[in-house]
Protein backbone atom coordinates (compact mmCIF):
# COMPACT_ATOMS: atom_id res chain seq x y z
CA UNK A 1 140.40 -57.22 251.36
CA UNK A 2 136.85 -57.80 249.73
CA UNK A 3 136.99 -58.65 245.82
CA UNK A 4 134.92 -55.82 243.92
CA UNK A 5 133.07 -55.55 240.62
CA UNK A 6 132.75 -52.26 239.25
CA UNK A 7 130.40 -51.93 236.75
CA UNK A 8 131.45 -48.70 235.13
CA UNK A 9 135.28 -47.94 233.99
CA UNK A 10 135.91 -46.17 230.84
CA UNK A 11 139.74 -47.82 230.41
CA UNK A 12 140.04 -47.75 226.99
CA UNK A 13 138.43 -44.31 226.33
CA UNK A 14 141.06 -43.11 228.92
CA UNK A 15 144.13 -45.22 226.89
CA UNK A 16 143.30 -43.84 223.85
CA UNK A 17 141.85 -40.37 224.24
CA UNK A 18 144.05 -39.02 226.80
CA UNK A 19 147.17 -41.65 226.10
CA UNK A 20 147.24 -42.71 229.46
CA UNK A 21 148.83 -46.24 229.55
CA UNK A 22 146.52 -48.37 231.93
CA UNK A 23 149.35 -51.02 232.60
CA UNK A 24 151.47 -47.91 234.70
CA UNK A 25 151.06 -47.36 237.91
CA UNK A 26 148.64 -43.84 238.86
CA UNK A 27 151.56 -41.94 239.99
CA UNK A 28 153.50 -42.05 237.52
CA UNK A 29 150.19 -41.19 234.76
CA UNK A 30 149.69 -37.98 236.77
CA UNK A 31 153.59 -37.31 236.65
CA UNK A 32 153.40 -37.14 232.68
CA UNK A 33 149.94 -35.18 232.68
CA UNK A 34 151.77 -32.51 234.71
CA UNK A 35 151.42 -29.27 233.21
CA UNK A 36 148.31 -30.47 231.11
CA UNK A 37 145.39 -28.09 231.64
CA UNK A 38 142.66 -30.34 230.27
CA UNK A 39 139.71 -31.40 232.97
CA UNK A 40 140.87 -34.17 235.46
CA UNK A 41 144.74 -33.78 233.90
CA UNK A 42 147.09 -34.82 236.43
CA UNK A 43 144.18 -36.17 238.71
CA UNK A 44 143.44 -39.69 237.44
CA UNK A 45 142.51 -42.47 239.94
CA UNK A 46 142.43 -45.55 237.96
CA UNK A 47 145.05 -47.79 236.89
CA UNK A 48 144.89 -51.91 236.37
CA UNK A 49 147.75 -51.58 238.61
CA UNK A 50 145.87 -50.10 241.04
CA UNK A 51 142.41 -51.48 240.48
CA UNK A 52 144.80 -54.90 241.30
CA UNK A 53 145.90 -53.13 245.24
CA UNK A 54 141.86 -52.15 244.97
CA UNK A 55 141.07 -55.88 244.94
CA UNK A 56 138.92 -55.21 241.56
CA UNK A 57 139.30 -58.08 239.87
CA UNK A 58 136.16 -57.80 237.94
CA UNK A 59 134.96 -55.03 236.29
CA UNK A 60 132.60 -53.37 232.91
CA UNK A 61 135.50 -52.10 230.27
CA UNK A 62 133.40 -49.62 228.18
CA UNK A 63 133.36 -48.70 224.98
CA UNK A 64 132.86 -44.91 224.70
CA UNK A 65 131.93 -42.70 221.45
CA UNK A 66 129.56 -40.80 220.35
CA UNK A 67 128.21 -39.99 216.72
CA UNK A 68 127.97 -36.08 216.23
CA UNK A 69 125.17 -34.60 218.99
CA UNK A 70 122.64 -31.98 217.68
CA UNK A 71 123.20 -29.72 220.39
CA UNK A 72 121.65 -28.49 223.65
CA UNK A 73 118.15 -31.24 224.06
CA UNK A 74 114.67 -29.52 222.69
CA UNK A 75 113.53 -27.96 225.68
CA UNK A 76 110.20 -29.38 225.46
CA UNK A 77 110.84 -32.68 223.70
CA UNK A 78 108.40 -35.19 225.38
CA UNK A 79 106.32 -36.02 223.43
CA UNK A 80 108.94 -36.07 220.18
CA UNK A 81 111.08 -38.76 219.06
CA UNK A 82 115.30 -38.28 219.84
CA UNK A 83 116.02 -36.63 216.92
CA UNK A 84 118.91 -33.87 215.74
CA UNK A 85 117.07 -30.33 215.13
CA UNK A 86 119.43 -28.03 215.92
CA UNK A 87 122.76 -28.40 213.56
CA UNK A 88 125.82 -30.48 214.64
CA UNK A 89 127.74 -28.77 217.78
CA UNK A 90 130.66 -30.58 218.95
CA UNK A 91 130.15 -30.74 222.58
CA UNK A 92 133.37 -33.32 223.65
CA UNK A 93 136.28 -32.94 221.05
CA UNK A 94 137.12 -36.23 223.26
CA UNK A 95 134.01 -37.80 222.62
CA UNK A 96 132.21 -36.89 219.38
CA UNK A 97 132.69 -38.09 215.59
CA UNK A 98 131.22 -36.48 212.50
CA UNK A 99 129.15 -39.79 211.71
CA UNK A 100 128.76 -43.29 212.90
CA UNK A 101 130.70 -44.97 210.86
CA UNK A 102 133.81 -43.45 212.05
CA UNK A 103 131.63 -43.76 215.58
CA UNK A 104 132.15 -46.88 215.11
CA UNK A 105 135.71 -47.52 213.98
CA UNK A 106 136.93 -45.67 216.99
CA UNK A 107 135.17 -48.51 219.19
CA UNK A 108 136.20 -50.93 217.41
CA UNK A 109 139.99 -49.53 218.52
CA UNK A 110 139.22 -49.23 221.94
CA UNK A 111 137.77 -52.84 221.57
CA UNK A 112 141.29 -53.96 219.82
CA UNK A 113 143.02 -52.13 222.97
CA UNK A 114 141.26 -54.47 225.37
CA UNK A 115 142.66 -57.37 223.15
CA UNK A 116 145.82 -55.97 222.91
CA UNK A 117 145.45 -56.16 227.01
CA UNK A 118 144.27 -59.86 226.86
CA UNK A 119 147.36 -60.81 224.95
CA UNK A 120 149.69 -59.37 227.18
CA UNK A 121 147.85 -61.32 230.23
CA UNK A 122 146.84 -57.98 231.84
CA UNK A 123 143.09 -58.79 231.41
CA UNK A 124 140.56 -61.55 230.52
CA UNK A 125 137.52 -60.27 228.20
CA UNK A 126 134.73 -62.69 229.96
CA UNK A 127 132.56 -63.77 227.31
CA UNK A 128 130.14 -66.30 229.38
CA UNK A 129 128.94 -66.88 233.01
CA UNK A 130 131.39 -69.87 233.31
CA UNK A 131 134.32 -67.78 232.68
CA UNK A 132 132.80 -64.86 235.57
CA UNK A 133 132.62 -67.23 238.28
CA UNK A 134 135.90 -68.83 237.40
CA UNK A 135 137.76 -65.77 238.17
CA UNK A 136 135.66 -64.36 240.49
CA UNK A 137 136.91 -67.62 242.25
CA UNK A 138 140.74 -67.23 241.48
CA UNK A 139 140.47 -63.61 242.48
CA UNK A 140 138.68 -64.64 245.76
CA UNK A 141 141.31 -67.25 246.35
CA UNK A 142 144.07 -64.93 245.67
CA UNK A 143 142.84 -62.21 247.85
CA UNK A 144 142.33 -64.55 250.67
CA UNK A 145 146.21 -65.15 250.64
CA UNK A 146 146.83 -61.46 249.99
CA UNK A 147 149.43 -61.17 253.23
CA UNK A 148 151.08 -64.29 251.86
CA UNK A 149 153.34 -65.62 249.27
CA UNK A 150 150.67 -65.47 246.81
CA UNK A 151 152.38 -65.18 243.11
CA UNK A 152 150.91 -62.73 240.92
CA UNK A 153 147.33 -62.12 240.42
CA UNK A 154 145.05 -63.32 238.03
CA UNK A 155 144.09 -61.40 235.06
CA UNK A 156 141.53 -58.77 235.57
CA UNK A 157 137.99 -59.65 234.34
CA UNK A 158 136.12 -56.98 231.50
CA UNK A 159 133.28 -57.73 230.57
CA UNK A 160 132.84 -55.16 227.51
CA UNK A 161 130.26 -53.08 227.56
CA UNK A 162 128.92 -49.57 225.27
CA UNK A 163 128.20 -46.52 227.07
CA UNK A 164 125.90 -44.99 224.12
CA UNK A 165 125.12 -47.53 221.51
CA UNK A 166 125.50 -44.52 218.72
CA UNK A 167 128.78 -47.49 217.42
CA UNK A 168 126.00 -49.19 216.21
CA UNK A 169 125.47 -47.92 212.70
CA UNK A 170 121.98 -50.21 212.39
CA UNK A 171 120.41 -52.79 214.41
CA UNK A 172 121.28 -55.22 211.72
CA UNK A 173 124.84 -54.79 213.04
CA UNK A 174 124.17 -56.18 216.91
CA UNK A 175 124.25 -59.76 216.25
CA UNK A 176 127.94 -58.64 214.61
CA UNK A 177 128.93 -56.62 217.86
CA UNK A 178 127.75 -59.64 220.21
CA UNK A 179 130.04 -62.40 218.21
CA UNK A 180 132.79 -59.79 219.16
CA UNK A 181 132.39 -59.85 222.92
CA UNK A 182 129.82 -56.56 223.45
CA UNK A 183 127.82 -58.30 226.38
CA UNK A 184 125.94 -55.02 227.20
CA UNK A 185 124.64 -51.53 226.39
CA UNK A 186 123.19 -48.23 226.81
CA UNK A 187 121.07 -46.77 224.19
CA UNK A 188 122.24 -43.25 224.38
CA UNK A 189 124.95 -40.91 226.38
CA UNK A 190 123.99 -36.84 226.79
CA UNK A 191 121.28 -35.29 224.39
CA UNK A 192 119.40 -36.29 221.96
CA UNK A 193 121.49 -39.67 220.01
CA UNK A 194 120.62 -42.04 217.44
CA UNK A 195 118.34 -44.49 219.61
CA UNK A 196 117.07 -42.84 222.26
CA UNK A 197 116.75 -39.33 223.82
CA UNK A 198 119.43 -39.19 227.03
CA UNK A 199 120.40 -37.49 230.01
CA UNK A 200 119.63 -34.20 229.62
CA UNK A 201 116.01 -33.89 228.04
CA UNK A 202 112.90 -36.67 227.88
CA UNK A 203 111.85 -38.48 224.65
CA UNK A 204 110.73 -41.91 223.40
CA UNK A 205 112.65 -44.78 221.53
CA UNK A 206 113.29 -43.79 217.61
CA UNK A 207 112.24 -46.46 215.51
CA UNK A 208 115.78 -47.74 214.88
CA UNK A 209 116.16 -47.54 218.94
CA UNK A 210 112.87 -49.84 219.10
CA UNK A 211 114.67 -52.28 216.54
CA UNK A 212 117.93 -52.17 218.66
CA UNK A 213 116.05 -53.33 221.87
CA UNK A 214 114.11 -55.91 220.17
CA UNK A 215 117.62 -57.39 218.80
CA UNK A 216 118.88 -57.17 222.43
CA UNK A 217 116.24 -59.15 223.69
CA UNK A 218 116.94 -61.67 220.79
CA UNK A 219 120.69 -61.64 221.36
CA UNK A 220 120.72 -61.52 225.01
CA UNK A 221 122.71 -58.14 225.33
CA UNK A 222 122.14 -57.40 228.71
CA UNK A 223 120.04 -53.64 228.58
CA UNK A 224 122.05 -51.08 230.90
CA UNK A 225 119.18 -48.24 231.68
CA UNK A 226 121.76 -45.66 232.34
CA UNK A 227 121.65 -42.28 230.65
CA UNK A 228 118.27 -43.07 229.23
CA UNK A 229 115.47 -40.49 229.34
CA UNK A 230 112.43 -41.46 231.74
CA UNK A 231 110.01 -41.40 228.63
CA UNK A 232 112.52 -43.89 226.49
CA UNK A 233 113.79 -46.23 229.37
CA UNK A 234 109.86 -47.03 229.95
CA UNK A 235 109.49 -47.70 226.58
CA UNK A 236 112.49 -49.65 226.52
CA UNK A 237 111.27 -51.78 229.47
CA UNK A 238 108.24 -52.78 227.40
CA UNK A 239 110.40 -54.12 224.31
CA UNK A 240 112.95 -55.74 226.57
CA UNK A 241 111.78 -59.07 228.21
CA UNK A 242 114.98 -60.11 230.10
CA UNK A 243 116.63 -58.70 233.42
CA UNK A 244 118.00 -55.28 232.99
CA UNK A 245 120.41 -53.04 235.52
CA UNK A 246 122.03 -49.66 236.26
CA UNK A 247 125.77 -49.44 235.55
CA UNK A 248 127.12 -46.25 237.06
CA UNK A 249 123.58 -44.30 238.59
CA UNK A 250 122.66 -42.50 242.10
CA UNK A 251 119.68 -41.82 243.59
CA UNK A 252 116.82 -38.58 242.67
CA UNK A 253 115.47 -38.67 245.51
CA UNK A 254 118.80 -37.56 247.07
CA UNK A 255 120.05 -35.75 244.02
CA UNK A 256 117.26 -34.26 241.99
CA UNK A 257 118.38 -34.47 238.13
CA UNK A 258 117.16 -36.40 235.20
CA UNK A 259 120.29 -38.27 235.16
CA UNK A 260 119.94 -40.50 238.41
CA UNK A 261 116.98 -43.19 238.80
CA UNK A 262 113.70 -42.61 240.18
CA UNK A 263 112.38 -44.61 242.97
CA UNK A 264 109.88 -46.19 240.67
CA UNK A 265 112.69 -47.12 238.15
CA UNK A 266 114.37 -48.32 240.91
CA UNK A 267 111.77 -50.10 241.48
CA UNK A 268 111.59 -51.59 238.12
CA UNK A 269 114.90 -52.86 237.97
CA UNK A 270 114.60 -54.38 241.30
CA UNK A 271 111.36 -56.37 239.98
CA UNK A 272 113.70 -57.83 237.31
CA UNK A 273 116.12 -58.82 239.81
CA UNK A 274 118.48 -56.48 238.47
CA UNK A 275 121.61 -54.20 240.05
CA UNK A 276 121.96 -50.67 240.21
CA UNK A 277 125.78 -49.40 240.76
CA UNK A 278 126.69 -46.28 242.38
CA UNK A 279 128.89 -43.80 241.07
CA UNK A 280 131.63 -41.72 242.78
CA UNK A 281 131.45 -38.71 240.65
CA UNK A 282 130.75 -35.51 243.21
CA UNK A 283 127.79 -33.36 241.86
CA UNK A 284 125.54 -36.66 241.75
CA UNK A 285 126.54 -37.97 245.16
CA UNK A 286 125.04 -34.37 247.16
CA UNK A 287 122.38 -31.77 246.48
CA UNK A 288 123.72 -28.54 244.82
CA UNK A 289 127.04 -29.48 244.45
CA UNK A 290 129.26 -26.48 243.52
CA UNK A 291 131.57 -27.08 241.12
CA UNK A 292 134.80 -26.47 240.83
CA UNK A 293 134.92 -25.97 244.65
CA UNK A 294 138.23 -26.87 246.53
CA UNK A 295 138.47 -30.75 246.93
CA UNK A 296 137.69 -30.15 251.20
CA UNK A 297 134.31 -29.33 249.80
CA UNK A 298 133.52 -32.20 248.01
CA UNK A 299 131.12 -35.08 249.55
CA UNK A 300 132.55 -38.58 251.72
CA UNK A 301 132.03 -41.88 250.98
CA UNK A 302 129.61 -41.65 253.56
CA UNK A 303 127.65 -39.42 251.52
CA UNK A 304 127.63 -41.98 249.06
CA UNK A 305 126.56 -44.53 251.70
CA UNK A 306 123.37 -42.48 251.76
CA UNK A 307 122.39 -43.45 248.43
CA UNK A 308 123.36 -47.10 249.46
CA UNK A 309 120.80 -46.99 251.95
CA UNK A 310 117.95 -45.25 250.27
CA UNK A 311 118.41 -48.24 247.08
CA UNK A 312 118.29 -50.67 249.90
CA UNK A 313 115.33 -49.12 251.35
CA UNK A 314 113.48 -48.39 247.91
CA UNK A 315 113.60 -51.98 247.52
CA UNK A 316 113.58 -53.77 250.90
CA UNK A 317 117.36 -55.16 251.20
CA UNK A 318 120.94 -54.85 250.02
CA UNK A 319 120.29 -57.65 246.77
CA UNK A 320 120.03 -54.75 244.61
CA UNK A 321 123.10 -52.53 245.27
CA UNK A 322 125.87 -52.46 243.29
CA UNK A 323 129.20 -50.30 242.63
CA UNK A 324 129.80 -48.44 239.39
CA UNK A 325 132.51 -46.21 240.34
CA UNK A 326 132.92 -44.26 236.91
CA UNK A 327 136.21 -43.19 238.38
CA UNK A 328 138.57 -41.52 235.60
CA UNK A 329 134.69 -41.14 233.10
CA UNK A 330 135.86 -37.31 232.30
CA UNK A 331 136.78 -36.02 235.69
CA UNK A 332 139.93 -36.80 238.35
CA UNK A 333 140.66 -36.29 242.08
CA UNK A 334 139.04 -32.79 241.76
CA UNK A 335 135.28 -34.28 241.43
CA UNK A 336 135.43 -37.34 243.43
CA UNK A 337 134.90 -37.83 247.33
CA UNK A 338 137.13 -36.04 249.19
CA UNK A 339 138.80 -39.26 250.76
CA UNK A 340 139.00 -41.28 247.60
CA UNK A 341 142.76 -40.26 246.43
CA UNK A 342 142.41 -43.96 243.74
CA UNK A 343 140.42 -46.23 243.19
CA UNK A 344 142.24 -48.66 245.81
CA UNK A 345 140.16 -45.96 248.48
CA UNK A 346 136.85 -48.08 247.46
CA UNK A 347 137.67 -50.50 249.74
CA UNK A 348 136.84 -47.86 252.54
CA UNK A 349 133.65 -48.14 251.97
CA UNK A 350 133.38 -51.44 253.67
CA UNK A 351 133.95 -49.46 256.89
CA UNK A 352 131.74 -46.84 256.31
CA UNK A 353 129.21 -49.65 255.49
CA UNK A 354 129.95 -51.51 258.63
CA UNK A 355 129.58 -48.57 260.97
CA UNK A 356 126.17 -48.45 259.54
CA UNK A 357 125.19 -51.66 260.95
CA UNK A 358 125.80 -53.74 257.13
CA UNK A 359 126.62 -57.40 257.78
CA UNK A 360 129.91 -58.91 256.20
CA UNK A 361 127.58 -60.73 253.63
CA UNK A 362 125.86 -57.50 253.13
CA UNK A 363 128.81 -55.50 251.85
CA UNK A 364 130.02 -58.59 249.85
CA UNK A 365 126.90 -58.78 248.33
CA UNK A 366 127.22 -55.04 247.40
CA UNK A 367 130.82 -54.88 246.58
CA UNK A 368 130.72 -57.70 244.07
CA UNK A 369 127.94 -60.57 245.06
CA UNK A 370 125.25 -58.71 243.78
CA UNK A 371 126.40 -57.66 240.30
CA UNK A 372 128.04 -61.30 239.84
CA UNK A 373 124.46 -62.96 240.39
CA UNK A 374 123.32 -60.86 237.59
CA UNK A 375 125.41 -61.21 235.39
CA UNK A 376 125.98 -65.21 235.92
CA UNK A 377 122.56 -65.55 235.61
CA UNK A 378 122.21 -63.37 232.07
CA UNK A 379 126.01 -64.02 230.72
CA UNK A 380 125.97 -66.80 227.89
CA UNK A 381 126.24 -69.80 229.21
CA UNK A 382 128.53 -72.97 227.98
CA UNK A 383 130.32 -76.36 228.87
CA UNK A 384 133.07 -75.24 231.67
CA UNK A 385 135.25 -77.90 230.35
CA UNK A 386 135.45 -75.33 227.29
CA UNK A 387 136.99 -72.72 229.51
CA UNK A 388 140.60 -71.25 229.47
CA UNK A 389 141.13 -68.93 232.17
């Protein structure tokens, strides 16, 4: 079994908007939903139990809430800054909060619920690049002796990230945010938010989401360019000197929509030696998707193996694929590929790789190598004698 990092999984939004109790195994989380009637109820993939039988030992734990949205984007906002035009409309009752500051208190709990995890042993918030590679070691080790008498594994590695930086009531707060383990962001989420226009419509940086960037840069909050509008990630690019990546995007080229990347970002991100993860959720992994079609309907892995291939051909090899499953980020079994039941089925990609002539070292570097180069190289760094693990 091949150790993964997934770069996208919205555990704590899951705990503590749909009470699903990440320390249980799947099957019994889909025995309580049943009966519920809310999207991807009694459907869920993801587990720490079973991201432990999926070999991910390493993963991005987001943070996940959104200050009030205007609405629908402007429909011709290009050449306008992000802002809200159109009146509150709650879009996600699971999602959306009247202002930021109770934006912000909510991921501050879903922040405590990862250290309520780290307390119980379940998980290890990774903080620097010395404390990465020292699990991705133990977790290596341990899945090496998998067959055998092996004890229990080690924790699971988050690294905590924000999916939509609307939390951050100012960019006078970041430096705040960083001393309490955020190690990357997003600027925005769906629509027009408080930094930056995202998926959904185009628009530059607002001046607070130019500040933000700049205090990245300063902080060394590792810039995640997913969600972002084409006219605002550009701009983003130019305020942001360090190595940026993709957490949970596909392809446009494959899938035409404003919310996967461009060859040309792709492009960019590569030049920065950064990572772009794919993501397992149905209508960006084919053309046309229907949805709500019966699950026979829905795309492979192998379809997903397509936009593997076209990264590695946008940018000449396999150093810049990643995964960033996003499995359990608002939709269940119904949306994903029709042979992924959990996310244990990940590892199933290694075979679809391998029947498309990837080398062992290849899908290593894709299933984990590549996103733990990144992010031991742009991690904080200090003395590994310092280290409890």
């Amino acid at each position: 079994m091949r150790l993964i990092l997934d770069a996208h999984l919205d555990l704590a939004w899951n705990a503590m908007s749909f009470d699903r109790d990440q320390t249980l195994p799947v099957a019994t989380l889909r025995e309580r939903e049943k009966g519920m009637t809310g999207k991807g109820r009694g459907n869920c993939t993801t587990s720490l139990v079973e991201m432990r039988k999926a070999g991910v030992g390493l993963c991005l734990g987001t943070l996940l809430a959104r200050a009030l949205p205007a609405g629908p984007p402007d429909p011709n906002p290009v050449s306008t800054v992000a802002k809200r035009t159109h009146g509150p409309v709650i879009l996600r009752e699971d999602l959306d909060y009247a202002n930021q500051t109770i934006t912000c208190a909510t991921a501050l709990g879903q922040m405590a619920y990862y250290r309520m995890l780290e307390l119980d042993g379940e998980v290890k918030i990774v903080r620097t690049a010395e404390e990465l590679m020292i699990l991705a070691d133990r977790w290596r080790a341990w899945l090496g002796r998998v067959n055998a008498e092996t004890g229990p594994p080690p924790p699971i590695g988050i690294v905590i990230s924000m999916e939509g930086a609307d939390p951050i009531r100012s960019p006078r707060e970041v430096e705040t945010w960083f001393e309490n383990g955020l190690r990357t962001a997003c600027l925005a989420h769906y629509g027009p938010c408080v930094y930056a226009m995202g998926t959904g419509g185009d628009g530059v940086l607002t001046p607070d989401g130019v500040a933000l960037v700049e205090e990245f840069d300063r902080l060394g909050i590792i810039l995640d360019l997913v969600h972002t509008a084409d006219t605002a990630l550009e701009q983003a690019l130019d305020h942001y000197s360090r190595p940026v990546f993709v957490s949970h995007g596909n392809c446009r080229a494959l899938v035409p929509h404003d919310r996967q990347m461009s060859d040309a970002q792709i492009r960019s991100i590569a030049a920065r030696d950064g990572v772009v993860g794919v993501v397992l959720d149905s209508w960006m992994i084919v053309k046309d998707y229907p949805r709500g079609c019966a699950r026979q309907q829905n795309p492979s892995l192998e379809d997903l193996a397509c936009h593997i291939d076209h990264l590695c051909q946008v940018t000449g090899a396999s150093r810049h694929a990643g995964l960033g499953s996003d499995l359990d980020g608002g939709f269940g079994t119904e949306q994903c590929p029709r042979d992924v039941e959990t996310i244990a089925d990940l590892q199933r990609l290694g075979e679809v790789l391998s029947k498309r002539g990837y080398g062992d070292a290849d899908i290593a570097a894709i299933f984990h190598g590549n996103f733990l180069r990144f992010f031991a190289a742009n991690l904080p760094h200090v003395p590994v004698e310092t280290i409890a693990v």
